[in-house]
PDB file of N, CA and C in Angstrom:
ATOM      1  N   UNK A   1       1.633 -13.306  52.533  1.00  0.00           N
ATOM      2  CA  UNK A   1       1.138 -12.260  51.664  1.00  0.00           C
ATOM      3  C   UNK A   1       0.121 -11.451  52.471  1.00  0.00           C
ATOM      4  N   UNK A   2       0.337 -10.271  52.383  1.00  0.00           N
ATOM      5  CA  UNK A   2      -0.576  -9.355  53.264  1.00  0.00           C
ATOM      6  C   UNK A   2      -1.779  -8.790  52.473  1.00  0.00           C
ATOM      7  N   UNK A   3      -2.609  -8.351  53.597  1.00  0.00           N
ATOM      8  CA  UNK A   3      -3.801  -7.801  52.653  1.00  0.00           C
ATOM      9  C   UNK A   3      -3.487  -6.751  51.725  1.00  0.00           C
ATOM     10  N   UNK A   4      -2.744  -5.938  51.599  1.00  0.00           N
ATOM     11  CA  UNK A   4      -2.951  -5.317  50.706  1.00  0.00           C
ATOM     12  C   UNK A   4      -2.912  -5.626  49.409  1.00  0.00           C
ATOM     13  N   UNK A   5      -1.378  -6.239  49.545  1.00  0.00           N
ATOM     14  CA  UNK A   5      -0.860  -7.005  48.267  1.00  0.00           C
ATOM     15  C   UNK A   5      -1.958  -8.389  47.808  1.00  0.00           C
ATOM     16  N   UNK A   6      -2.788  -8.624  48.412  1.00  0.00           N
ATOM     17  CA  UNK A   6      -3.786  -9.320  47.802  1.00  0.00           C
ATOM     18  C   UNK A   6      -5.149  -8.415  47.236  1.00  0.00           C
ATOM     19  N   UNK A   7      -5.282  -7.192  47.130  1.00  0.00           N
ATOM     20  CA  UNK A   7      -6.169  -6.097  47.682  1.00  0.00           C
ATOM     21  C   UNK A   7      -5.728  -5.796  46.072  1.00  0.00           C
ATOM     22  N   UNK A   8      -4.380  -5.328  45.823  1.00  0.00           N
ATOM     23  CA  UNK A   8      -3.540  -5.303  44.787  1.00  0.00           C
ATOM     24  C   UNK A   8      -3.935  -5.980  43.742  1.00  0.00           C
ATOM     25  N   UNK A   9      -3.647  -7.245  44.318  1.00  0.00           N
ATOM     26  CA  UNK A   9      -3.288  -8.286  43.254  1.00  0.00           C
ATOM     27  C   UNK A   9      -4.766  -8.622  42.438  1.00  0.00           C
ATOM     28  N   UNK A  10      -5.548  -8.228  43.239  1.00  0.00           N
ATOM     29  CA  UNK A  10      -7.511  -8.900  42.795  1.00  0.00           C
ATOM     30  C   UNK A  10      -7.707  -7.559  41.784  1.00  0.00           C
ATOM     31  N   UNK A  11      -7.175  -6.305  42.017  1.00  0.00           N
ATOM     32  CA  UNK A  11      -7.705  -5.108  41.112  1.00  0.00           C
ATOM     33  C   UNK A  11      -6.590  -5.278  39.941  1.00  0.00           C
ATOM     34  N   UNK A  12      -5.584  -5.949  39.965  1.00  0.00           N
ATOM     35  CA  UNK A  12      -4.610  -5.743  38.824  1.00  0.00           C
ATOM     36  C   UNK A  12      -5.192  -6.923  38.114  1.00  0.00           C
ATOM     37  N   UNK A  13      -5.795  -8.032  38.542  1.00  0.00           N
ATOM     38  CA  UNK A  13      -6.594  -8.713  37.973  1.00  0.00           C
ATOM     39  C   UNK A  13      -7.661  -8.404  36.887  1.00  0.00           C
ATOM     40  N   UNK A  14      -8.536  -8.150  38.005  1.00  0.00           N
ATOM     41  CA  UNK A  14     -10.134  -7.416  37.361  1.00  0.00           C
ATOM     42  C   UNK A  14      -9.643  -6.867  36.098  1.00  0.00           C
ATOM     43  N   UNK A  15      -8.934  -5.506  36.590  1.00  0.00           N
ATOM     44  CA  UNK A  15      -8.480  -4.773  35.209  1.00  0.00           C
ATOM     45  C   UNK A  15      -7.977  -5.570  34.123  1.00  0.00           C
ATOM     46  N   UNK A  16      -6.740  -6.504  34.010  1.00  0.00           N
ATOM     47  CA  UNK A  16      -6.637  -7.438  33.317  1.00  0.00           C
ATOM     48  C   UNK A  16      -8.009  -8.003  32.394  1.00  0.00           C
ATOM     49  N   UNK A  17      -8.304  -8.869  33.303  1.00  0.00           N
ATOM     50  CA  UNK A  17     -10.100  -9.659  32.605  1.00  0.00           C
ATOM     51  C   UNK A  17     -10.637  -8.476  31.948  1.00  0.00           C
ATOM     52  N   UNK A  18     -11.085  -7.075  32.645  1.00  0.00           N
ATOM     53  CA  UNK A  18     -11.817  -6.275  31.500  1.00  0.00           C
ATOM     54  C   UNK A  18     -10.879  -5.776  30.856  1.00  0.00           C
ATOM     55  N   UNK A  19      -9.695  -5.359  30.595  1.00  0.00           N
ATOM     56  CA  UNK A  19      -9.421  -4.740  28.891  1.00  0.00           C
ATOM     57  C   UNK A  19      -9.241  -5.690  28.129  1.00  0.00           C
ATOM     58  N   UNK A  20      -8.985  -7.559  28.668  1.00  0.00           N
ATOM     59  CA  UNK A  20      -8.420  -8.354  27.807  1.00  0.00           C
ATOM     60  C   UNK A  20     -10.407  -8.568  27.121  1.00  0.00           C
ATOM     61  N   UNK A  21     -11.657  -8.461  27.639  1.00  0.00           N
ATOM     62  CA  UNK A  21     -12.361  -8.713  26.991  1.00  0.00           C
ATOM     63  C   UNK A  21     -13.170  -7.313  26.399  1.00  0.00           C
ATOM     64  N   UNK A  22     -12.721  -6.131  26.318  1.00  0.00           N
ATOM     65  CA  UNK A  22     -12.919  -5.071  25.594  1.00  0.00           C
ATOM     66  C   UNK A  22     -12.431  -5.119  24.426  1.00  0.00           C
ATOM     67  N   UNK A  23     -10.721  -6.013  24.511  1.00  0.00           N
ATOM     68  CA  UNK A  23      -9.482  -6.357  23.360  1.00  0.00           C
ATOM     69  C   UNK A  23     -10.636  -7.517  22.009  1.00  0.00           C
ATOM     70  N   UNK A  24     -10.841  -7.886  22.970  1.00  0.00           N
ATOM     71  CA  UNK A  24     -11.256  -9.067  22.066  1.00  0.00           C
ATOM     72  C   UNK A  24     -12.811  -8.728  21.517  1.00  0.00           C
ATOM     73  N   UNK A  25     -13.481  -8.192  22.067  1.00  0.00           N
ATOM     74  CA  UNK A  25     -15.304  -7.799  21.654  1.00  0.00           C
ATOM     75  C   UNK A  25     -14.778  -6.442  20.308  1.00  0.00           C
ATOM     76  N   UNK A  26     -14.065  -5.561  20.709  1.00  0.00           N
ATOM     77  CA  UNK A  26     -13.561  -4.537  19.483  1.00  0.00           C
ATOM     78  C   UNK A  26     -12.835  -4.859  18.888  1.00  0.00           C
ATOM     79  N   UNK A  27     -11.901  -5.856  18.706  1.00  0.00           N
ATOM     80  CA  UNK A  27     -11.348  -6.320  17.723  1.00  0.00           C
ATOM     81  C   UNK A  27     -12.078  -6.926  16.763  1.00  0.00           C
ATOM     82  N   UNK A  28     -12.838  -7.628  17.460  1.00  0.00           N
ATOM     83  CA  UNK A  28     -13.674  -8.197  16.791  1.00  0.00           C
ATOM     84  C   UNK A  28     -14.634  -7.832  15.874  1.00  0.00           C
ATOM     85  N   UNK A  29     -15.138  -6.863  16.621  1.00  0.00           N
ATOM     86  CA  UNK A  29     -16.705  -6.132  15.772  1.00  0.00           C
ATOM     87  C   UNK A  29     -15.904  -4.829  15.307  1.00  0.00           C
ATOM     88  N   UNK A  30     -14.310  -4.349  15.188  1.00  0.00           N
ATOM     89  CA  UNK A  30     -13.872  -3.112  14.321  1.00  0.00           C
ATOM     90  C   UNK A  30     -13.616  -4.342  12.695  1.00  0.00           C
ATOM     91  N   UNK A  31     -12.922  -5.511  13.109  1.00  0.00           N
ATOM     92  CA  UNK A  31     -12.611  -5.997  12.281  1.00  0.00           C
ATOM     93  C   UNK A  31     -13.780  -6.314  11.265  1.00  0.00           C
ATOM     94  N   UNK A  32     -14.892  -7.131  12.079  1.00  0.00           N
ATOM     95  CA  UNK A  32     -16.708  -7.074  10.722  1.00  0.00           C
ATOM     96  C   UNK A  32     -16.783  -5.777  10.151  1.00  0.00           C
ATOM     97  N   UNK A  33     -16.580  -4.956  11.452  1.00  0.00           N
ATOM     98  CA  UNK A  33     -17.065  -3.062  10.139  1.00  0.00           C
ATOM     99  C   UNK A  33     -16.369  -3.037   8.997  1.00  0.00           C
ATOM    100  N   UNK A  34     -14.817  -3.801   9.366  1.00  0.00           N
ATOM    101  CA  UNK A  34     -13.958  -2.713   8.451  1.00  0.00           C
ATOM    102  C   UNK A  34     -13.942  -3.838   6.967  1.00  0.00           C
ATOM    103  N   UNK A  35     -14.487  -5.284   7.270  1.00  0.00           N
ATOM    104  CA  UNK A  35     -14.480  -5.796   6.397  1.00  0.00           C
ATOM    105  C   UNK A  35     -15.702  -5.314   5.494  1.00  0.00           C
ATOM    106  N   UNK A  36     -16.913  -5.217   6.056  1.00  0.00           N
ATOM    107  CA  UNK A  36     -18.132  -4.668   5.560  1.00  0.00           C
ATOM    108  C   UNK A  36     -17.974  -3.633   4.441  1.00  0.00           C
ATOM    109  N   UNK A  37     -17.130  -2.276   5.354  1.00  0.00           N
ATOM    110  CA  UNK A  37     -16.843  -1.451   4.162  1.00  0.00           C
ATOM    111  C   UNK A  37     -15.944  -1.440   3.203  1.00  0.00           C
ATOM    112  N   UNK A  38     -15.122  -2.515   2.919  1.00  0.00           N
ATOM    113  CA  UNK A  38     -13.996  -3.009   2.170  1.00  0.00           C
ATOM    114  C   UNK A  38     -15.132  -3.485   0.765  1.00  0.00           C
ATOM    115  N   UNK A  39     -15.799  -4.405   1.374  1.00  0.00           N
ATOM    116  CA  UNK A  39     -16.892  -4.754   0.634  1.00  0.00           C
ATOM    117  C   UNK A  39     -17.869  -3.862  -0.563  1.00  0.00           C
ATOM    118  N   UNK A  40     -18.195  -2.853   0.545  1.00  0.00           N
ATOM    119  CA  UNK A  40     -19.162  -1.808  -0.318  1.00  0.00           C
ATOM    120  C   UNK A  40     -18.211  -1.049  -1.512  1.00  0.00           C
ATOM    121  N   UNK A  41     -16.971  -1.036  -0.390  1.00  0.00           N
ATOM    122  CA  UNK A  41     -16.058  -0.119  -1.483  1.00  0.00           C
ATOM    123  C   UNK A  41     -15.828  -0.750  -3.024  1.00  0.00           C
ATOM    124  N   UNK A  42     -15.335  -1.722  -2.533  1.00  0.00           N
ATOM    125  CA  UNK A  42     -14.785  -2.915  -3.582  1.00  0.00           C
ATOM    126  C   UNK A  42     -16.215  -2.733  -4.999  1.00  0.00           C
ATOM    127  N   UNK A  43     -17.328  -2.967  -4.616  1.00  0.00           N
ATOM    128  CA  UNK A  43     -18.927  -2.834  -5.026  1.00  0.00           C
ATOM    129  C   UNK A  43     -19.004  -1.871  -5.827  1.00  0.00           C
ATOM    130  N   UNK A  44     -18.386  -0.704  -5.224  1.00  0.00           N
ATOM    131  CA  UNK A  44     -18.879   0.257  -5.769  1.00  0.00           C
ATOM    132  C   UNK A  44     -17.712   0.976  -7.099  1.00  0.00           C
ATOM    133  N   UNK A  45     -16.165   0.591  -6.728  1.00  0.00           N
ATOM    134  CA  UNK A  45     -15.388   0.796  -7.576  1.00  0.00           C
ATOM    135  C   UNK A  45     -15.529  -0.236  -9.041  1.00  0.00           C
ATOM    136  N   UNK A  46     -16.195  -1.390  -8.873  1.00  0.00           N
ATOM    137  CA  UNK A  46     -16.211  -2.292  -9.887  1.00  0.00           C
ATOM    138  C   UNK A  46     -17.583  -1.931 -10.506  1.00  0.00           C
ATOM    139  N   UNK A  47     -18.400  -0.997 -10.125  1.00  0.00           N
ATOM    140  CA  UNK A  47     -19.740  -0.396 -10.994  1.00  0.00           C
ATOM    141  C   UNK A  47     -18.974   1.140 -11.764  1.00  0.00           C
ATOM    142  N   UNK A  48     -17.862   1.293 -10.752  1.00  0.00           N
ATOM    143  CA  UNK A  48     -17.208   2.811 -11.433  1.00  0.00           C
ATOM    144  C   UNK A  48     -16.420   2.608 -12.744  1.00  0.00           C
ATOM    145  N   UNK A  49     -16.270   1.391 -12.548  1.00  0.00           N
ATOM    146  CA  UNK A  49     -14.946   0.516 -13.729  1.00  0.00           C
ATOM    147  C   UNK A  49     -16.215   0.085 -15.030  1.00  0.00           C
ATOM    148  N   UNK A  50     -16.677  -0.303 -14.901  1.00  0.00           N
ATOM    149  CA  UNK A  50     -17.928  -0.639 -15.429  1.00  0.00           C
ATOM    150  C   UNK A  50     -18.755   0.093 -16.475  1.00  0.00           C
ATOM    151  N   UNK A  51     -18.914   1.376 -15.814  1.00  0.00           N
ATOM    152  CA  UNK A  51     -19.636   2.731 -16.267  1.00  0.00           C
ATOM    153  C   UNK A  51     -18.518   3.238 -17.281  1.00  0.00           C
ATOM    154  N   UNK A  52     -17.256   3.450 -16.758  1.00  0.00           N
ATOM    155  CA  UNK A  52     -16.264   3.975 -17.346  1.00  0.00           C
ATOM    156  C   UNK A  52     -15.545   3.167 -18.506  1.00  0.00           C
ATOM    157  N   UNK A  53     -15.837   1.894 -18.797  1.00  0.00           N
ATOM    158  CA  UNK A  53     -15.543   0.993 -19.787  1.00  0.00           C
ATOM    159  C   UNK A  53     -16.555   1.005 -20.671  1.00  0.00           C
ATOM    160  N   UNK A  54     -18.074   1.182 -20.282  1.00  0.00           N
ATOM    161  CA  UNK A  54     -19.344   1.193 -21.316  1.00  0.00           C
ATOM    162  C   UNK A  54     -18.970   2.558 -21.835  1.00  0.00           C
ATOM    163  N   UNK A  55     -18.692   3.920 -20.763  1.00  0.00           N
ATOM    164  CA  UNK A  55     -18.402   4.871 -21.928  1.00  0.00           C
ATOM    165  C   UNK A  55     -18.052   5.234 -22.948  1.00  0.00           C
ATOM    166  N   UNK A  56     -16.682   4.760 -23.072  1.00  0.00           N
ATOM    167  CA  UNK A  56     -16.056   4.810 -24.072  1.00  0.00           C
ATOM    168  C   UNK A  56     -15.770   3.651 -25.006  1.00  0.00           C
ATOM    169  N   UNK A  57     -16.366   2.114 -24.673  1.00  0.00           N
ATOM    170  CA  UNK A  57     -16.271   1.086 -25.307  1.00  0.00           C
ATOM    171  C   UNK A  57     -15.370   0.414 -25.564  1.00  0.00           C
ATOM    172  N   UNK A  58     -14.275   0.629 -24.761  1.00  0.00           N
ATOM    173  CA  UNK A  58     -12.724  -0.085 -25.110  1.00  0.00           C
ATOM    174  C   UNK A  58     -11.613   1.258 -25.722  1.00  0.00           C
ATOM    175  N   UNK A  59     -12.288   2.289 -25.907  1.00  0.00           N
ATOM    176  CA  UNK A  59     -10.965   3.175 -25.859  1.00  0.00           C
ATOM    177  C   UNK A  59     -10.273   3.512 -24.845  1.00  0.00           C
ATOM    178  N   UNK A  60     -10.785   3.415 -23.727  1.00  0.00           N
ATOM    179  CA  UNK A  60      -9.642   3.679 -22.358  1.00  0.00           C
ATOM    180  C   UNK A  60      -8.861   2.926 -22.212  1.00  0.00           C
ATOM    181  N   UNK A  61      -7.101   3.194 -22.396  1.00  0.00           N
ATOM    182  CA  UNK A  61      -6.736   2.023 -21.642  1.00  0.00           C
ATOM    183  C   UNK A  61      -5.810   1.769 -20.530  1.00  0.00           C
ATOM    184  N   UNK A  62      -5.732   0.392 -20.036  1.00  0.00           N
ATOM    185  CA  UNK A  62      -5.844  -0.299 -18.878  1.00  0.00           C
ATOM    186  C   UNK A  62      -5.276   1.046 -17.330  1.00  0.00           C
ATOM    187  N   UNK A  63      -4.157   1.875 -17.933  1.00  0.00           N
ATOM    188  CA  UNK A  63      -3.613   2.714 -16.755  1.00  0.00           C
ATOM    189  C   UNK A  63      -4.718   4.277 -16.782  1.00  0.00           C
ATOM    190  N   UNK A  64      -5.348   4.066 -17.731  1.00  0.00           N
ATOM    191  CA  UNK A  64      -6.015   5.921 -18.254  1.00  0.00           C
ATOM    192  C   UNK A  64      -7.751   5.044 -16.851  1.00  0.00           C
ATOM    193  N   UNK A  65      -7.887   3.962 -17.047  1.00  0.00           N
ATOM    194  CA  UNK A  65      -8.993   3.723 -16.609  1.00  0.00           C
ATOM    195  C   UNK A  65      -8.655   3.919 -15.351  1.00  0.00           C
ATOM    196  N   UNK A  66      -7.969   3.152 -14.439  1.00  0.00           N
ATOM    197  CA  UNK A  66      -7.109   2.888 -13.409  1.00  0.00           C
ATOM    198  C   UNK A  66      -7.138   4.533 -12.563  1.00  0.00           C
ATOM    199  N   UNK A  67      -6.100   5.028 -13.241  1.00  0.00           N
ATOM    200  CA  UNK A  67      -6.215   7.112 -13.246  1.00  0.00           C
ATOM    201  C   UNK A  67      -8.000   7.245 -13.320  1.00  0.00           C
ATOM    202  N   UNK A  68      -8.868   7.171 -13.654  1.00  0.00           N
ATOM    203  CA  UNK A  68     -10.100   7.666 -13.929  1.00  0.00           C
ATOM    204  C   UNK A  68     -10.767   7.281 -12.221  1.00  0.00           C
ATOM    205  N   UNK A  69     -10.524   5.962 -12.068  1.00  0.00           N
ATOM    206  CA  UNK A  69     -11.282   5.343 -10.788  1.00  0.00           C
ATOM    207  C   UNK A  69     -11.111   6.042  -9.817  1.00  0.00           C
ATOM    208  N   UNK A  70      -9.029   6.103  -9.636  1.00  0.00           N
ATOM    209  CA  UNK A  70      -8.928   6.775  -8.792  1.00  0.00           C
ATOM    210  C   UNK A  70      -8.622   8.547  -8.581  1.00  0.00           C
ATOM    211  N   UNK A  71      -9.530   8.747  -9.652  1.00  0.00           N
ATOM    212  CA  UNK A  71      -9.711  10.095  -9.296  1.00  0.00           C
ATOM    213  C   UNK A  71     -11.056  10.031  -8.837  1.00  0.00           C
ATOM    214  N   UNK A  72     -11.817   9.486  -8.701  1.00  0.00           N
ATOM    215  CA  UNK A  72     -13.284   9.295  -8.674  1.00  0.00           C
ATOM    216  C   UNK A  72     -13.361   9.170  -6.913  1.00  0.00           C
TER     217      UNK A  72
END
């Protein structure tokens, strides 16, 4: 094996090791964000459901509420 092809082989490496641990550090910390805001969302649609059920006291129903949220 000649130098180059070892010259080669050490940078096709390197590169390897860093995107496989760029892969794994952003997967990682996109996956906490995206759970985080799943969270808030979730939070905040079940205070929208909430508001919109005290309004009217049980006259909305189950698909008119549903339509209300997600127009919101």
């Amino acid at each position: 094996m000649g130098f180059r092809s070892k010259l080669l082989l050490s940078y096709i490496i390197l590169i390897a090791l860093i995107t496989g641990s760029f892969y794994v550090y952003f997967g990682y910390s996109m996956q906490r964000g995206m759970l985080e805001d799943s969270n808030v969302n979730l939070t905040s649609q079940t205070q929208i459901a909430r508001l919109l059920v005290m309004r009217d006291k049980g006259a909305t129903k189950p698909h008119q509420l549903a339509a209300d949220i997600g127009a919101v």
